[in-house]
C-alpha atoms as a PDB file:
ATOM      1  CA  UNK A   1       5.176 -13.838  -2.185  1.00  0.00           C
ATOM      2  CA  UNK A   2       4.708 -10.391  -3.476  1.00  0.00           C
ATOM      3  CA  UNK A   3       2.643  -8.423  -2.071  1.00  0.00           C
ATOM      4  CA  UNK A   4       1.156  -5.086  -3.912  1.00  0.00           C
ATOM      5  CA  UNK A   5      -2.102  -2.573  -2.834  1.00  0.00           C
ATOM      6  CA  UNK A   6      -3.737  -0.457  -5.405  1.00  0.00           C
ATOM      7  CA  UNK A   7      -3.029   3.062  -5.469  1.00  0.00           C
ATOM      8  CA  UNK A   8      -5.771   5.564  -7.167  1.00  0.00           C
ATOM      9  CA  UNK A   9      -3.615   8.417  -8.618  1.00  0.00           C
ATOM     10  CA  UNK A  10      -5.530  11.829  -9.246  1.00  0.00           C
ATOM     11  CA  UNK A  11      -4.495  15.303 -10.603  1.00  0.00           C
ATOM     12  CA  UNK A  12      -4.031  17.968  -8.033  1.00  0.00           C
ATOM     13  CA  UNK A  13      -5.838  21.357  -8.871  1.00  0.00           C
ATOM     14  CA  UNK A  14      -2.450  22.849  -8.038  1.00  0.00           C
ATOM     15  CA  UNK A  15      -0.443  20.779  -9.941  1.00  0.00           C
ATOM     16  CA  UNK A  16       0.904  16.807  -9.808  1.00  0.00           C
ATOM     17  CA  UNK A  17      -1.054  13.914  -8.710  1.00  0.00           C
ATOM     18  CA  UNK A  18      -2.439  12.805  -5.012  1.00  0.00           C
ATOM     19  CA  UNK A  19      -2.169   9.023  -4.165  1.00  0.00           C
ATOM     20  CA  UNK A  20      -4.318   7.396  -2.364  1.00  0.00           C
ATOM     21  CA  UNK A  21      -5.071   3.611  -1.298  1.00  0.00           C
ATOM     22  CA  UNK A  22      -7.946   2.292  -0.068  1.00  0.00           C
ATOM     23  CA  UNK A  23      -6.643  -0.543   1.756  1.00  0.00           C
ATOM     24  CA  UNK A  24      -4.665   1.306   3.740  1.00  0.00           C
ATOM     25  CA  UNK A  25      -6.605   4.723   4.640  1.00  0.00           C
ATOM     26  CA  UNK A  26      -3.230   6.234   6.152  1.00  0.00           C
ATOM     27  CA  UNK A  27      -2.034   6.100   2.733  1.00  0.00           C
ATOM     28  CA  UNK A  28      -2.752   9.804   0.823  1.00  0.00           C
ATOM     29  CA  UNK A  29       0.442  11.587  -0.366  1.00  0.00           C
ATOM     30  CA  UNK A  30       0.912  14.475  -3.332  1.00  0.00           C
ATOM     31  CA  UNK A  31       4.009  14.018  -5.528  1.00  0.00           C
ATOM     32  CA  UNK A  32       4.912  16.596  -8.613  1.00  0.00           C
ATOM     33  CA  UNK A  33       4.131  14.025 -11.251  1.00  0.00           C
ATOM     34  CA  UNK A  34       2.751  10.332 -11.755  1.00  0.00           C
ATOM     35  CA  UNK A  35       6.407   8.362 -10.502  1.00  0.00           C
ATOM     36  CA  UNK A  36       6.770  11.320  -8.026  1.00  0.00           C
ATOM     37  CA  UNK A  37       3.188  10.349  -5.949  1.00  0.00           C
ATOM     38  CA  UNK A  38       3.488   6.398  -6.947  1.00  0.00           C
ATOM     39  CA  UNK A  39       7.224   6.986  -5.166  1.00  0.00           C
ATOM     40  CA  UNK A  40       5.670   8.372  -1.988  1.00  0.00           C
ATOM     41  CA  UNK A  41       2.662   6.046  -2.262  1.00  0.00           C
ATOM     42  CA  UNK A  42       5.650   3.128  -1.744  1.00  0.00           C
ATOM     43  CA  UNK A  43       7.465   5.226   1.128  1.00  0.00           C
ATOM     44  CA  UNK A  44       4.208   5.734   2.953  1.00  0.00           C
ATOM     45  CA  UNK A  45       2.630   2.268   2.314  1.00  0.00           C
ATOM     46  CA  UNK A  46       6.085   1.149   4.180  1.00  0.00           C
ATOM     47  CA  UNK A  47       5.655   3.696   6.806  1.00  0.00           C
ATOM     48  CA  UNK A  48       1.831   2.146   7.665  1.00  0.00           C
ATOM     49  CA  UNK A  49       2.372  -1.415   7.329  1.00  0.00           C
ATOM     50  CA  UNK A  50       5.703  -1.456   9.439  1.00  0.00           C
ATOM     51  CA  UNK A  51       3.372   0.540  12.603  1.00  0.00           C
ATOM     52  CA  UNK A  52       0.990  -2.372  11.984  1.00  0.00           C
ATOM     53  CA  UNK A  53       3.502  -4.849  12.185  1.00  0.00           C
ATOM     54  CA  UNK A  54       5.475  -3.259  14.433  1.00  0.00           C
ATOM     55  CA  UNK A  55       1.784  -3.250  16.636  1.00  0.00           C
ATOM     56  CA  UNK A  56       1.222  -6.964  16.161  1.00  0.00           C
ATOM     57  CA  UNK A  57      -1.847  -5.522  14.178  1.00  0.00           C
ATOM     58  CA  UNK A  58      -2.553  -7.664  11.056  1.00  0.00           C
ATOM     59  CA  UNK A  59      -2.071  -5.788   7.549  1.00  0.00           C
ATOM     60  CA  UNK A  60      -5.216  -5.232   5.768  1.00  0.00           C
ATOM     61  CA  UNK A  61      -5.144  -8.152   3.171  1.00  0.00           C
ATOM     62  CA  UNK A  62      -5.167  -5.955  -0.623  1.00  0.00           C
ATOM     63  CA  UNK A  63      -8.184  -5.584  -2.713  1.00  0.00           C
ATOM     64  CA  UNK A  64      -8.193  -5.949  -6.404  1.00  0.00           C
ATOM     65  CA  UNK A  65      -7.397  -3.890  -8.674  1.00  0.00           C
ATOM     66  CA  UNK A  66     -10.477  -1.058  -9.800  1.00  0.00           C
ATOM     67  CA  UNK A  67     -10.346   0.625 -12.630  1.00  0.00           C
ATOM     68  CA  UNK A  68      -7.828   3.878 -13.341  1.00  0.00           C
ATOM     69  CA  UNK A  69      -5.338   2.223 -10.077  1.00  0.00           C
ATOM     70  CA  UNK A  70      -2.489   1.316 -10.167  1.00  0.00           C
ATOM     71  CA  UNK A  71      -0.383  -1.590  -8.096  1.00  0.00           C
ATOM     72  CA  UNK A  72       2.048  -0.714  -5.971  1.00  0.00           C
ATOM     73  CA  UNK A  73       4.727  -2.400  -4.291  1.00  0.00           C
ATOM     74  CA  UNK A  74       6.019  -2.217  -0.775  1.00  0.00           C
ATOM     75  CA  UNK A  75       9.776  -2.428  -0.406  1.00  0.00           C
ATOM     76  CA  UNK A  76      11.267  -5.802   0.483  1.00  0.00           C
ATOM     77  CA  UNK A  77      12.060  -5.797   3.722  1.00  0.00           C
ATOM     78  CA  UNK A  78       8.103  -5.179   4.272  1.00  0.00           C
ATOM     79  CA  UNK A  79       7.237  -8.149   1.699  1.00  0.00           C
ATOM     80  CA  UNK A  80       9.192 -10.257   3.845  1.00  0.00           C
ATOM     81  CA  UNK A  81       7.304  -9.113   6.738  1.00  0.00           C
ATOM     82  CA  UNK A  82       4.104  -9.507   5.187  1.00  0.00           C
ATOM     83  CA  UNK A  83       4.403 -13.482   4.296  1.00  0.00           C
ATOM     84  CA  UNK A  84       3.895 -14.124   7.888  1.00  0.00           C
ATOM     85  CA  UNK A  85       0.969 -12.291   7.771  1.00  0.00           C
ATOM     86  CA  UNK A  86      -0.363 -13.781   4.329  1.00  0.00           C
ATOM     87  CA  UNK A  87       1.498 -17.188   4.134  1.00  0.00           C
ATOM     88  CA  UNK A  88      -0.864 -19.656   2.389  1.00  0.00           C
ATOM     89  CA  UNK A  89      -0.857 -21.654   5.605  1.00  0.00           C
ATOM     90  CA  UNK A  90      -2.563 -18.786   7.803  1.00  0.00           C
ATOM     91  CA  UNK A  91      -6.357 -18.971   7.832  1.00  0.00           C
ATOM     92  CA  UNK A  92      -8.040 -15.222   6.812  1.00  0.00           C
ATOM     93  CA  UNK A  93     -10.854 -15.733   9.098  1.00  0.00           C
ATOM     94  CA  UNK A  94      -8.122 -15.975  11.949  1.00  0.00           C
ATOM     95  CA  UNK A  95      -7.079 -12.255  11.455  1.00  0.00           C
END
């Protein structure tokens, strides 16, 4: 199961773009250009949904897609840590 949050990428008034994801509010990094803040956006969604695992704290479950995001991917050590959390067998109401 792959699991992917969107991302809303925005131009810095300095320079590059901020990431940011909604799901996951913990989620707001600055790279120098698009692939430089989607790379971080990866690195830090890892970062926040291994402390919720790591917490026994269920991961937010992603929203769709809104206009101007963009999907991003945790690595795969996380999406294997994620199907327990959003295996078709668990019940949503039960997080």
């Amino acid at each position: 199961m792959d699991v992917a949050y969107a991302v809303c990428l925005e131009p810095a008034f300095t320079g590059g773009y901020f990431a940011s994801c909604r799901d996951l509010p913990g989620v707001v990094v600055h790279g120098d250009d698009r692939e430089g803040a989607l790379r971080r956006a990866s690195d830090a969604l890892d970062m926040v949904l291994a402390v919720l695992i790591d917490e026994d704290t269920a991961p937010p479950f992603p929203t769709a897609l809104q206009p101007g995001e963009v999907m991003v991917y945790p690595s795969e050590t996380i999406q294997q840590l994620l199907g327990y959390y959003f295996a078709p067998s668990r019940s949503h109401s039960a997080r």
